[in-house]
N, C-alpha and C. Protein backbone atom coordinates (compact mmCIF):
# COMPACT_ATOMS: atom_id res chain seq x y z
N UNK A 1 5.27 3.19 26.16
CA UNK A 1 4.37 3.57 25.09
C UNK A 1 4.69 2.79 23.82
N UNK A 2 5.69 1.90 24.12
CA UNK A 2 6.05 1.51 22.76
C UNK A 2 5.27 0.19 21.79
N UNK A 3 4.71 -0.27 23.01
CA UNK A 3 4.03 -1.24 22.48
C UNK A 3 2.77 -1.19 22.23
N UNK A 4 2.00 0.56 22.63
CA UNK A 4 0.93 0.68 22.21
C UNK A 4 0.48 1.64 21.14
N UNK A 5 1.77 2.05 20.40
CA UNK A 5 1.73 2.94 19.76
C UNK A 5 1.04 2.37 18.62
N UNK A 6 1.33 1.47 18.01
CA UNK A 6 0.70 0.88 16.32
C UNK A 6 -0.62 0.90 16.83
N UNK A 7 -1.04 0.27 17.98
CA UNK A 7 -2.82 -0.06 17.90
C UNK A 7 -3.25 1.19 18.54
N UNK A 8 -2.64 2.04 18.92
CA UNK A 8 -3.22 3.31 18.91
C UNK A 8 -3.17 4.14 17.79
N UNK A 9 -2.60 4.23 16.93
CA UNK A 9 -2.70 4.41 15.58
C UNK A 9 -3.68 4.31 14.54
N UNK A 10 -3.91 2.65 14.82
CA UNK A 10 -4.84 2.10 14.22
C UNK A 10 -5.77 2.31 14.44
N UNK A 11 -6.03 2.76 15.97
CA UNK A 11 -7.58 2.89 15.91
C UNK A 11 -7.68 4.37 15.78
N UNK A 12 -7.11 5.23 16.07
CA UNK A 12 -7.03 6.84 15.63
C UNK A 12 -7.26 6.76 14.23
N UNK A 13 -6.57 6.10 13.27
CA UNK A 13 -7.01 6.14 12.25
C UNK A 13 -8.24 5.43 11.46
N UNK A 14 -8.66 4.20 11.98
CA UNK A 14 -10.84 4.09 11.59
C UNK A 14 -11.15 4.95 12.21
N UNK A 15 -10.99 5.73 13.15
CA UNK A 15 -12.21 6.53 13.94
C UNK A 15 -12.18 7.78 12.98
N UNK A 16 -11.15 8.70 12.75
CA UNK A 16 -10.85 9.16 11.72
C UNK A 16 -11.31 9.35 10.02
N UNK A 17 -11.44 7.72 10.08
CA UNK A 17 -11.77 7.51 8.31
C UNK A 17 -13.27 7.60 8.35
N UNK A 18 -14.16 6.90 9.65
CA UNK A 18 -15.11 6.76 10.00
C UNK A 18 -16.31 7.55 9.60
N UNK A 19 -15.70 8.71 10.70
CA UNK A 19 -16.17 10.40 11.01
C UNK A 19 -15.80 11.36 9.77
N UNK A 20 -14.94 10.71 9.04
CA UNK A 20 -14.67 11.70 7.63
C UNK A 20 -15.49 11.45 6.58
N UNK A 21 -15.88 9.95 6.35
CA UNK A 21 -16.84 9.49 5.46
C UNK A 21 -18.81 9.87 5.85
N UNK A 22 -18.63 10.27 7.30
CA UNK A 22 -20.06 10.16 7.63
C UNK A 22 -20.14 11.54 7.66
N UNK A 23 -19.21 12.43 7.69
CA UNK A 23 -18.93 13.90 7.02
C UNK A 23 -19.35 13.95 5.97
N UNK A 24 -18.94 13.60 5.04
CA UNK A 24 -18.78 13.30 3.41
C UNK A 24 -20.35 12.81 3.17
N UNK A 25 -20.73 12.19 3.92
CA UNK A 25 -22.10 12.01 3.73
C UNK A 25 -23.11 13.14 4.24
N UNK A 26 -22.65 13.26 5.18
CA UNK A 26 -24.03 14.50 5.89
C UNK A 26 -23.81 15.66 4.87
N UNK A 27 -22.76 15.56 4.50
CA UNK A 27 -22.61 16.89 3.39
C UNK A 27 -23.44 16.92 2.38
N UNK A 28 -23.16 15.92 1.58
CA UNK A 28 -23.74 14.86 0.27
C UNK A 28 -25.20 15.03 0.27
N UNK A 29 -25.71 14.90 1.66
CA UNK A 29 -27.64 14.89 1.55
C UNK A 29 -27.89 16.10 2.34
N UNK A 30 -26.94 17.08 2.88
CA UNK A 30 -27.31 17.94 2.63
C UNK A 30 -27.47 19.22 2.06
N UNK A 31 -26.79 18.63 0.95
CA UNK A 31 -26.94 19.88 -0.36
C UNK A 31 -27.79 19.71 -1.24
N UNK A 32 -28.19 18.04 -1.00
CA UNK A 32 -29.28 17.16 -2.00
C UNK A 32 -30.46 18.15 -1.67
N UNK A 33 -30.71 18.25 -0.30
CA UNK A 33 -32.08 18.19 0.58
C UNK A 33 -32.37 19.68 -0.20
N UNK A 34 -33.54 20.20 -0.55
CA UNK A 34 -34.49 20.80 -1.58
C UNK A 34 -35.58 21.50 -0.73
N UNK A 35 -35.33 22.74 0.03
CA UNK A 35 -36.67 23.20 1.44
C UNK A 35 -36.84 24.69 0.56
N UNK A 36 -37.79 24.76 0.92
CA UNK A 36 -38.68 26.57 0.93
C UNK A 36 -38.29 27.25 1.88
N UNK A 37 -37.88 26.55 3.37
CA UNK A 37 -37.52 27.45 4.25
C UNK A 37 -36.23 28.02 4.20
N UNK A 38 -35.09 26.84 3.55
CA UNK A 38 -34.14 27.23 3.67
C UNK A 38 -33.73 28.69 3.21
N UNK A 39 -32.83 29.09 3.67
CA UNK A 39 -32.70 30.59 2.86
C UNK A 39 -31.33 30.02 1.90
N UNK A 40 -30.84 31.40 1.02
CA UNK A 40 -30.24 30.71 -0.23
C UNK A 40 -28.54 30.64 0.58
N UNK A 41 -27.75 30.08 -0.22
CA UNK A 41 -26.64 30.15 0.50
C UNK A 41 -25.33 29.96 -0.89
N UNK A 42 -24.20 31.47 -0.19
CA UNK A 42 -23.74 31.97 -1.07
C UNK A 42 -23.38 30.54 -2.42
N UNK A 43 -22.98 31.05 -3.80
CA UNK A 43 -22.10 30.48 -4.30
C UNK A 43 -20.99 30.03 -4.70
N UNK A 44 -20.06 30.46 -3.66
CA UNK A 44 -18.76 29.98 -3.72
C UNK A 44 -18.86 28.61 -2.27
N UNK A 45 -20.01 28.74 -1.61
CA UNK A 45 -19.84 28.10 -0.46
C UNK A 45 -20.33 26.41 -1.11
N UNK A 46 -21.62 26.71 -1.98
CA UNK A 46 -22.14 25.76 -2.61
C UNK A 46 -20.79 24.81 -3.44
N UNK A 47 -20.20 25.57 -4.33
CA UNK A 47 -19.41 25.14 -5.44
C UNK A 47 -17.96 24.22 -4.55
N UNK A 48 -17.70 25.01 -3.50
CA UNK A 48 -16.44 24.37 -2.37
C UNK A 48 -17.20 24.36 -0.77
N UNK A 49 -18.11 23.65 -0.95
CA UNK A 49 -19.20 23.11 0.44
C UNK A 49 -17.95 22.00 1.05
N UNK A 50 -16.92 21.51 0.32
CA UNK A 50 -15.98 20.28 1.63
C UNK A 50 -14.93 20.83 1.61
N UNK A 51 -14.19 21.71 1.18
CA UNK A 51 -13.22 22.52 1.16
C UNK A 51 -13.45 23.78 2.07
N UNK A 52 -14.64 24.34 1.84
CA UNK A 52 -14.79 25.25 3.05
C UNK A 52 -14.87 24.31 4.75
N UNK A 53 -15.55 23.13 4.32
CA UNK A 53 -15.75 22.65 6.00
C UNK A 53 -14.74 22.67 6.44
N UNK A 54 -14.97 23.13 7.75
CA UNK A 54 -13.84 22.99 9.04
C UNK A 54 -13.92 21.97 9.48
N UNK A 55 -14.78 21.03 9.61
CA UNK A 55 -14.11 19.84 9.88
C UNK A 55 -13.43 19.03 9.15
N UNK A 56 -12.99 19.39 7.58
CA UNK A 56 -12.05 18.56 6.75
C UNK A 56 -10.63 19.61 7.46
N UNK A 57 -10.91 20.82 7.42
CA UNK A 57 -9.34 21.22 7.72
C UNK A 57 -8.73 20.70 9.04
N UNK A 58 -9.74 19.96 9.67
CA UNK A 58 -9.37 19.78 11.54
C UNK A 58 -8.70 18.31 10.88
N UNK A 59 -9.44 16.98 10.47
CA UNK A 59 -8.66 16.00 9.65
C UNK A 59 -6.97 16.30 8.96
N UNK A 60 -7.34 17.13 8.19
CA UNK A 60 -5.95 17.11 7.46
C UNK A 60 -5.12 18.28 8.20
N UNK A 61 -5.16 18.61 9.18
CA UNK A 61 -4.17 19.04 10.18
C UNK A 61 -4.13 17.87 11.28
N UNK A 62 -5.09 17.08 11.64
CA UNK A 62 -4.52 15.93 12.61
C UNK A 62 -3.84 15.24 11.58
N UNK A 63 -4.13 14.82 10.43
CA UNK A 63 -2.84 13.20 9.87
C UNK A 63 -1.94 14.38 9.41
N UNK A 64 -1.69 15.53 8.97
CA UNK A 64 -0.56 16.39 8.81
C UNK A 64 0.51 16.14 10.34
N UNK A 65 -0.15 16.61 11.12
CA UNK A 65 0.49 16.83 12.38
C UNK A 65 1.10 15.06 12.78
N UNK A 66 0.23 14.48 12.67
CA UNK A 66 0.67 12.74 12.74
C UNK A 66 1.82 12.57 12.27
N UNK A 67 1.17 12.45 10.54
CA UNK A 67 2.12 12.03 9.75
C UNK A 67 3.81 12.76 10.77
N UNK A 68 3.96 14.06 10.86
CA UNK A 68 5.43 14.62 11.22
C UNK A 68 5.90 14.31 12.66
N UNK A 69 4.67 13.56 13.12
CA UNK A 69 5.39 12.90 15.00
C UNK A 69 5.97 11.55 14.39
N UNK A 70 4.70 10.73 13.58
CA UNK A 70 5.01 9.39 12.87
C UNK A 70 6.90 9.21 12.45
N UNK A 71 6.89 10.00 11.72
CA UNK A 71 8.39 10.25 10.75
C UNK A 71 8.86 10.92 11.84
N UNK A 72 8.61 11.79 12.63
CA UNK A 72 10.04 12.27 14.22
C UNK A 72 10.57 10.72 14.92
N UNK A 73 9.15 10.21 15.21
CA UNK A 73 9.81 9.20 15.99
C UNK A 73 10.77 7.82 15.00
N UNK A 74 10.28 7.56 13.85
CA UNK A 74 10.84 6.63 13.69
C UNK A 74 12.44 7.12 13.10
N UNK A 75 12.23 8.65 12.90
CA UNK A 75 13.86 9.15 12.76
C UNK A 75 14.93 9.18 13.75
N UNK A 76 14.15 9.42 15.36
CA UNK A 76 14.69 9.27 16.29
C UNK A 76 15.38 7.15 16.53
N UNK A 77 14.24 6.42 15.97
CA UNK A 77 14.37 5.46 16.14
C UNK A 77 15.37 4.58 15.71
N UNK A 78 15.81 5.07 14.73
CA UNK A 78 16.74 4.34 13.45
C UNK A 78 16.72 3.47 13.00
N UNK A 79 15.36 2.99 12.37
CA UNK A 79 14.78 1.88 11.55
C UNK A 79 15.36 2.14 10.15
């Protein structure tokens, strides 16, 4: 595994930045978006709409969880 660890990394992390930014966007136009049908939706959800998403807490528990394998192994490693 040792030699595929960096480019598995690397690509865990664009796919990552990818899907977080196109998050960040679907969010963005859809709080923009302005309907009659919609029904209203609370105000604390409005005011913290990316802080409530669960998919930011699923992100910052994967590079949380990373980051502490990242730093296990290279402690194990003795770089």
């Amino acid at each position: 595994m040792g030699m595929w660890l960096i480019p598995l990394l690397i690509t865990v992390t664009v796919i990552s930045v990818i899907s977080f930014v196109s998050t960040l966007r679907i969010a963005k136009m859809t709080s923009e978006r302005q309907s009659e049908m919609d029904t209203p939706i609370s105000e604390t959800v409005e005011e913290y709409s990316t802080v409530l998403n669960p998919v930011v807490w699923v992100y910052a528990l994967f590079f949380a969880f990373t980051g502490v394998m990242i730093f296990y192994y290279w402690s194990q490693a003795g770089y």
